[in-house]
N, C-alpha and C. Protein backbone atom coordinates (compact mmCIF):
# COMPACT_ATOMS: atom_id res chain seq x y z
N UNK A 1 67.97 38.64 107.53
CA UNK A 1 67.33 39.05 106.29
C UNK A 1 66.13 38.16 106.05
N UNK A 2 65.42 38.53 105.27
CA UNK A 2 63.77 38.06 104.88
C UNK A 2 64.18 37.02 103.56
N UNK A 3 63.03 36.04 103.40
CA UNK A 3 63.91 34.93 102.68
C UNK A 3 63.61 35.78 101.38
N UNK A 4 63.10 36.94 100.74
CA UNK A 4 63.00 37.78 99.79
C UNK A 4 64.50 37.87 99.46
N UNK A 5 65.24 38.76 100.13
CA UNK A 5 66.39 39.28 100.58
C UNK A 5 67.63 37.93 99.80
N UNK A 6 67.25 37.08 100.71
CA UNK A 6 67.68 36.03 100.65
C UNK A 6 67.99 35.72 98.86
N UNK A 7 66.61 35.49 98.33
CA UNK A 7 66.55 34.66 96.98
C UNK A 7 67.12 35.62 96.39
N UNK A 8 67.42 37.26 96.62
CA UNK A 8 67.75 38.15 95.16
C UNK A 8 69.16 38.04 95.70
N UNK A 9 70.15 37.63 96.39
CA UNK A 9 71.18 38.11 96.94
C UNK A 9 71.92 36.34 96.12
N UNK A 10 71.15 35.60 96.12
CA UNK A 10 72.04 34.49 95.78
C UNK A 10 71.33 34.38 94.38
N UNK A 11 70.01 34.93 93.47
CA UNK A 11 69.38 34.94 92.44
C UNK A 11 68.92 33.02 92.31
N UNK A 12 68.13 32.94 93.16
CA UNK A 12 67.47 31.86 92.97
C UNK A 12 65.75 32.46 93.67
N UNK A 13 65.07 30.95 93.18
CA UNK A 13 64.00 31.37 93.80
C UNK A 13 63.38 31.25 95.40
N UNK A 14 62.47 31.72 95.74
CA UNK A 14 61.61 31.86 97.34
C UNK A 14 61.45 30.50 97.47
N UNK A 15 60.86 29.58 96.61
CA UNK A 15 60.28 28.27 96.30
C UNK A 15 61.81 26.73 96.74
N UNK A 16 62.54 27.73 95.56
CA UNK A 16 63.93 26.90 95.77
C UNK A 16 64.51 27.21 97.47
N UNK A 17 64.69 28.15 98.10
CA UNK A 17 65.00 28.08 99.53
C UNK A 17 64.52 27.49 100.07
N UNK A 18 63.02 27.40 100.08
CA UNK A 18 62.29 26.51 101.12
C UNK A 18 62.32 25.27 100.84
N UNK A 19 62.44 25.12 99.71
CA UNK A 19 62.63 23.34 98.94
C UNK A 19 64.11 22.84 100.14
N UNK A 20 65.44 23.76 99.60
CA UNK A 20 66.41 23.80 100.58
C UNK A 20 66.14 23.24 101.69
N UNK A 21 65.42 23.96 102.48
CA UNK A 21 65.13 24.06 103.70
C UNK A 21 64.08 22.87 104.20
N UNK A 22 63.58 22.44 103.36
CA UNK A 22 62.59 21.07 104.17
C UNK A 22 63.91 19.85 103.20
N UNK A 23 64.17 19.72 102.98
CA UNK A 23 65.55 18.76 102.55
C UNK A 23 66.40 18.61 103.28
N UNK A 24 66.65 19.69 104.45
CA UNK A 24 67.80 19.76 105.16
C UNK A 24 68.62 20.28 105.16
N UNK A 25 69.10 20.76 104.03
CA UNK A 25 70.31 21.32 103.38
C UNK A 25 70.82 22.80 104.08
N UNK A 26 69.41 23.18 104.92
CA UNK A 26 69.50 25.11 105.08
C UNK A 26 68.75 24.28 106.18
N UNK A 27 69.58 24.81 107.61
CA UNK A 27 68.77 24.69 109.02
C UNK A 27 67.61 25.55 109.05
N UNK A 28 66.72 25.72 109.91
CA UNK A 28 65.33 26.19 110.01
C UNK A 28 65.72 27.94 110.40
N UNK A 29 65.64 28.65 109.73
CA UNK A 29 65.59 30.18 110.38
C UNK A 29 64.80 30.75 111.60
N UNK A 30 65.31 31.25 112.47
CA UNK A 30 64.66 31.68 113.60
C UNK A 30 63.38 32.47 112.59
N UNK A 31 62.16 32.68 113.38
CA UNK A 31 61.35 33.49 112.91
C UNK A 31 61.13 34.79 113.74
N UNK A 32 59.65 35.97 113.05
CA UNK A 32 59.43 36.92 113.95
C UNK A 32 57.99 36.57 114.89
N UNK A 33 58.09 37.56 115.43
CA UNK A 33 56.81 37.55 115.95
C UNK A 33 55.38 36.90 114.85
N UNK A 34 55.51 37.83 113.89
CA UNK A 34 54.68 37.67 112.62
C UNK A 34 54.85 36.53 112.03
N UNK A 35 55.80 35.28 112.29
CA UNK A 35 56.02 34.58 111.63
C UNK A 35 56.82 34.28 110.72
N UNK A 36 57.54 35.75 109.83
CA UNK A 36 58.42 35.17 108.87
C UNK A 36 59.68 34.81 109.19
N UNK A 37 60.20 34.02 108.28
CA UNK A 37 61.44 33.68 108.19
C UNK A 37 62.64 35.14 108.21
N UNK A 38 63.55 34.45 109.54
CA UNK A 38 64.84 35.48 109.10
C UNK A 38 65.92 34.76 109.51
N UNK A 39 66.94 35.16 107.93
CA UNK A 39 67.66 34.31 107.51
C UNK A 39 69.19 34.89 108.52
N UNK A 40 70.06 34.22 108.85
CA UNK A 40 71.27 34.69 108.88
C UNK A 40 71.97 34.79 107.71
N UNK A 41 73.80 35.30 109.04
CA UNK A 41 74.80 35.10 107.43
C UNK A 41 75.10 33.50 107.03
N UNK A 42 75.56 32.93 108.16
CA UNK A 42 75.38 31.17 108.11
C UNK A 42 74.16 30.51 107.26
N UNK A 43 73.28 30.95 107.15
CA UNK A 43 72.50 30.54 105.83
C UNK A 43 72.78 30.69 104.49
N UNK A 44 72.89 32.25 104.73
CA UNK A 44 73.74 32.76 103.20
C UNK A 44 75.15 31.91 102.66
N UNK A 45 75.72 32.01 103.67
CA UNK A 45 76.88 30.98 103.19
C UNK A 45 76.81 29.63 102.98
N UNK A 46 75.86 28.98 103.23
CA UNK A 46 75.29 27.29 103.17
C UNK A 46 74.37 27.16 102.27
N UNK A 47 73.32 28.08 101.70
CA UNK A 47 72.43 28.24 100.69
C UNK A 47 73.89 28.46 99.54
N UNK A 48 74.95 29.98 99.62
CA UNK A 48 75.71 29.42 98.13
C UNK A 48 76.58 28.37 98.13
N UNK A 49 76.75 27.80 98.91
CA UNK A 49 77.02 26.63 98.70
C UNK A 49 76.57 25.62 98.29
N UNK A 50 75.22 25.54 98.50
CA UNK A 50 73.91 24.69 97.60
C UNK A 50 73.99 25.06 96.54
N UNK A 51 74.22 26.16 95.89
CA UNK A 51 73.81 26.77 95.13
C UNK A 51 75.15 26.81 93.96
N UNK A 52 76.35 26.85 94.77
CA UNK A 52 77.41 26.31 93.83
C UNK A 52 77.48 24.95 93.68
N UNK A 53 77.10 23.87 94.70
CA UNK A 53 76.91 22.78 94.23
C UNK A 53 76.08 22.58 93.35
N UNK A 54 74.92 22.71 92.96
CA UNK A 54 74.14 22.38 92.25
C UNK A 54 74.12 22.75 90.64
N UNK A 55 75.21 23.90 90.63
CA UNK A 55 75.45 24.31 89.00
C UNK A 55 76.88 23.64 88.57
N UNK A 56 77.01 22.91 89.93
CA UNK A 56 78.26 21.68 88.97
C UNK A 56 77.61 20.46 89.00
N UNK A 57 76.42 20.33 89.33
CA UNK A 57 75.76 19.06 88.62
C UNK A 57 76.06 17.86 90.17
N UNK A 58 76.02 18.20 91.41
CA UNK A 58 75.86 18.00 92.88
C UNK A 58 74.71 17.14 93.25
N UNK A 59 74.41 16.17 93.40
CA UNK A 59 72.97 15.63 93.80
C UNK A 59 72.63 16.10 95.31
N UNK A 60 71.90 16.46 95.46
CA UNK A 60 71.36 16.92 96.95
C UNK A 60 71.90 15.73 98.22
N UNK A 61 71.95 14.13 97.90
CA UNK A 61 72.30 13.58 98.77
C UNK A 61 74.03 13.99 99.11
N UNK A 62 74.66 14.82 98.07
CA UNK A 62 76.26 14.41 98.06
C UNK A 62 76.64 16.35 98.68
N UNK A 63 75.03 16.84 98.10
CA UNK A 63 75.12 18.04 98.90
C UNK A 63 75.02 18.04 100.01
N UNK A 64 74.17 17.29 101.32
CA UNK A 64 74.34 16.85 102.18
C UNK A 64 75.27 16.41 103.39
N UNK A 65 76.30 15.63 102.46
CA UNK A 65 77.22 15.08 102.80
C UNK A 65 78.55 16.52 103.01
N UNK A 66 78.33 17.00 102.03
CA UNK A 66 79.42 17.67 102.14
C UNK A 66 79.25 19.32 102.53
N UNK A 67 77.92 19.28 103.64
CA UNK A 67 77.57 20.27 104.39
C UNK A 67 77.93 19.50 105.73
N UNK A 68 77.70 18.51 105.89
CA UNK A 68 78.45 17.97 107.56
C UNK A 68 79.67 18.46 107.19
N UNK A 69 80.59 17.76 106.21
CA UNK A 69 81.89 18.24 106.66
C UNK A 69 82.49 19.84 106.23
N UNK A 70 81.54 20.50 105.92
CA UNK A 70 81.97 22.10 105.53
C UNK A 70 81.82 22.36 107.41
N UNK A 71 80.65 22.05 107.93
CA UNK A 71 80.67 22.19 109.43
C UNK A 71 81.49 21.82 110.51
N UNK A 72 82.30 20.52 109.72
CA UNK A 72 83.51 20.19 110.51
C UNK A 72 84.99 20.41 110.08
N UNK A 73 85.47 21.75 110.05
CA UNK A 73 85.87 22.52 109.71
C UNK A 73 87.65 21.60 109.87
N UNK A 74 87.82 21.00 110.94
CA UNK A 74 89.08 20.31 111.52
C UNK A 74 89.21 18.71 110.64
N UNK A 75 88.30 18.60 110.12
CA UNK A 75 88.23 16.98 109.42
C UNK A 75 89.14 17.08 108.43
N UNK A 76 89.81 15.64 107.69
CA UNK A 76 90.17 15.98 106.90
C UNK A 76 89.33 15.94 105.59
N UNK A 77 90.37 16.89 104.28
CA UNK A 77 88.98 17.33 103.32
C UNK A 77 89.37 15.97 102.25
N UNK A 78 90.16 14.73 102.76
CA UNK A 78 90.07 13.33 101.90
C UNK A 78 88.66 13.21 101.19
N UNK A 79 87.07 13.27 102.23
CA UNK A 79 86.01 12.87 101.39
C UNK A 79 85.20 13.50 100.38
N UNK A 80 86.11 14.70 100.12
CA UNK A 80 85.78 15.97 99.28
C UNK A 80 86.51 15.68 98.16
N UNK A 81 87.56 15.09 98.07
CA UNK A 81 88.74 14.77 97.03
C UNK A 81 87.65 13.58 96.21
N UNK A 82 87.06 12.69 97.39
CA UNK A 82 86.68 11.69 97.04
C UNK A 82 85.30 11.70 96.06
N UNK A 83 84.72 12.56 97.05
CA UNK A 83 83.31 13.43 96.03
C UNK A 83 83.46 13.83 94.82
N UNK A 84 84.38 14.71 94.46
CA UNK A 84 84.88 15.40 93.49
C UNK A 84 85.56 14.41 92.01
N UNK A 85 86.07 13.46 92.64
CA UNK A 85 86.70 12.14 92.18
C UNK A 85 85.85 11.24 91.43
N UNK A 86 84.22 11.22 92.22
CA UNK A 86 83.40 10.24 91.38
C UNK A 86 82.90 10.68 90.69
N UNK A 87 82.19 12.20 90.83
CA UNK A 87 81.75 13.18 89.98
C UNK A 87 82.52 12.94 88.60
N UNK A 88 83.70 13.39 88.71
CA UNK A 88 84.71 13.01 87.68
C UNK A 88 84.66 11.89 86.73
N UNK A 89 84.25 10.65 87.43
CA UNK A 89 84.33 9.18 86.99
C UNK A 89 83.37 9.57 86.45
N UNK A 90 81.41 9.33 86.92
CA UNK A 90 80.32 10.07 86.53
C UNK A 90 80.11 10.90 85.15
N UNK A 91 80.96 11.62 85.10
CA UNK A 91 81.06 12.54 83.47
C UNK A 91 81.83 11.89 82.79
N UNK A 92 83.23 11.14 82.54
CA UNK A 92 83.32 10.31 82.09
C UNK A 92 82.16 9.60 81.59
N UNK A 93 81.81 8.81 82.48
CA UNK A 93 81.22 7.81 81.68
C UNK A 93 79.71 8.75 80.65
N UNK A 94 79.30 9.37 81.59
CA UNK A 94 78.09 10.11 80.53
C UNK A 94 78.46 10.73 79.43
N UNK A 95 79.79 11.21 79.37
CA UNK A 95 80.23 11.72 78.18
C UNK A 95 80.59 10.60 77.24
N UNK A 96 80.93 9.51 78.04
CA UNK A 96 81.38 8.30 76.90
C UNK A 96 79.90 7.38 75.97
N UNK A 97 78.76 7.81 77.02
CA UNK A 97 77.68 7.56 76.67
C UNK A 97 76.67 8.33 75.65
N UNK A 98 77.07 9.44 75.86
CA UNK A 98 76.62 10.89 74.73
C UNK A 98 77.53 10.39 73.19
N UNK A 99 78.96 9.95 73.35
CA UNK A 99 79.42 9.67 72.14
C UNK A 99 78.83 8.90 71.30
N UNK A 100 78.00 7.93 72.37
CA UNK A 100 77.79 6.96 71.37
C UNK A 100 76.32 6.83 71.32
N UNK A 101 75.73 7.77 71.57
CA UNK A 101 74.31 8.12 71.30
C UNK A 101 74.69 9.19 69.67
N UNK A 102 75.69 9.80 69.93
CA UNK A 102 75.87 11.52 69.02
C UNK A 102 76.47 10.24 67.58
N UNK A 103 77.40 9.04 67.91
CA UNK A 103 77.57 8.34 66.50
C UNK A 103 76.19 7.22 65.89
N UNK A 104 75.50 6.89 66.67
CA UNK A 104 74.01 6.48 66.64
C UNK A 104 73.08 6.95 65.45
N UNK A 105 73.04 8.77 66.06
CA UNK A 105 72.89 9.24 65.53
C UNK A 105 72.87 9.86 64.16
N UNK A 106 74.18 9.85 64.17
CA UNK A 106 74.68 10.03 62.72
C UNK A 106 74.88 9.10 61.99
N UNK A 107 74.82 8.06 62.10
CA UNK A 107 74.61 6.95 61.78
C UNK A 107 73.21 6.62 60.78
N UNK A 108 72.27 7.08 61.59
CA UNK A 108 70.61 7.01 61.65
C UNK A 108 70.80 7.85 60.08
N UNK A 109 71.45 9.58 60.65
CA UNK A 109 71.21 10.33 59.45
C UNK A 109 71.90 10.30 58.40
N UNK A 110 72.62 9.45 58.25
CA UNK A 110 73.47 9.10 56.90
C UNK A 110 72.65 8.63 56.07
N UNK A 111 71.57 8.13 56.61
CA UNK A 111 71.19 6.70 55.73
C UNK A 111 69.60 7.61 55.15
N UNK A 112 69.47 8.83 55.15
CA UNK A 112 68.46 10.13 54.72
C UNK A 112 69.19 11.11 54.18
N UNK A 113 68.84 11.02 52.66
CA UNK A 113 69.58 12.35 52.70
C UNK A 113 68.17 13.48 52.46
N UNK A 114 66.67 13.10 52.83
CA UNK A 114 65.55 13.99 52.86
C UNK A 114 65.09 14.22 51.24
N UNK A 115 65.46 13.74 50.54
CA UNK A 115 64.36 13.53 49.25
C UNK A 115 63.45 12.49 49.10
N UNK A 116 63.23 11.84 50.19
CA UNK A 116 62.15 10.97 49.68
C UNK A 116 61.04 11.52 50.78
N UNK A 117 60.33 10.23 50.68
CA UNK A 117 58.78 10.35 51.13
C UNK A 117 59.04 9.34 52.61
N UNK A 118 57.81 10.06 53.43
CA UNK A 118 58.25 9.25 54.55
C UNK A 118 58.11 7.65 54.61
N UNK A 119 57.41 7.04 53.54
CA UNK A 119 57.30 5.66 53.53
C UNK A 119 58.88 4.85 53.19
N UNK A 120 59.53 5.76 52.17
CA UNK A 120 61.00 5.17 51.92
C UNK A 120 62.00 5.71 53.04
N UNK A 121 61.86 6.25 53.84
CA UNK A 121 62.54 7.17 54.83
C UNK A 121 63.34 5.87 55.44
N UNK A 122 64.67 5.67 55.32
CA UNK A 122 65.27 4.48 56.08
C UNK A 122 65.55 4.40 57.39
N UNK A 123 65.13 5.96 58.09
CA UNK A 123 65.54 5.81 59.38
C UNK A 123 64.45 5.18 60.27
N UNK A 124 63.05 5.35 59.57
CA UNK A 124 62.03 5.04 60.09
C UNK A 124 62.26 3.32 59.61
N UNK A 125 62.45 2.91 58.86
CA UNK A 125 62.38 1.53 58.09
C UNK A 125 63.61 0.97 59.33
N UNK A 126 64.34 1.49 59.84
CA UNK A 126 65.23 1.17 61.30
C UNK A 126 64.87 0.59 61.78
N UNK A 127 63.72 1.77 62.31
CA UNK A 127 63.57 1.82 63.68
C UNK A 127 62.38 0.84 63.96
N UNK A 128 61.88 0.58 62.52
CA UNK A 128 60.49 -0.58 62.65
C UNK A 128 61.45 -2.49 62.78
N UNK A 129 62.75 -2.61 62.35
CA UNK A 129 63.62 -3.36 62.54
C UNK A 129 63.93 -3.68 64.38
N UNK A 130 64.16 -3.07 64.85
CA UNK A 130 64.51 -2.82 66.02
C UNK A 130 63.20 -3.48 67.29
């Protein structure tokens, strides 16, 4: 298939495949005579796999990683547990970090309740503290 083909079948873009594809992530497609790209099914299946990695929040190096071992089909899947594991740790902590940006926050807006003028505004009178 034509990398056209390609982008509407997994709904990403022409731009994003080839990005794929000079990253490593998607081996080089045989071409035609004319030059274009033609994709296999082994692409298709390694592009959604990029492509499911990346909407769980996957960094391309860990996408990488865990395209060698999708290829080594006999390995064991321990470093996938392990991937999946830090990811885990990872949101943890960013979520523990969002809490305390989101009480910061409210914090900030307690101290406004928006009837004054911006010179008495205490969140600004804060942030000139700081």
């Amino acid at each position: 298939m034509k990398i056209g083909e390609l982008s509407e079948k997994l709904g990403i873009t022409v731009e994003a495949i080839r990005y794929y594809e000079k990253e490593g992530l998607l081996c080089a497609p045989d071409r035609t005579a004319s030059n274009y790209r033609v994709y296999g099914e082994h692409h298709l299946e390694d592009l959604a796999f990029v492509v499911f990695c990346r909407n769980i929040d996957i960094s391309l190096d860990e996408i990488r990683s865990l395209l060698k071992l999708k290829h080594s089909p006999s390995e064991s899947c321990e470093p996938i547990n392990d991937a999946i594991d830090n990811k885990l740790t990872e949101i943890d902590k960013r979520l523990s970090q969002l809490q305390a940006l989101k009480s910061e926050l409210q914090r900030l807006r307690s101290k406004c309740l928006g009837h004054s003028t911006i010179a008495q505004c205490e969140i600004i009178k804060t942030s000139l503290i700081i």
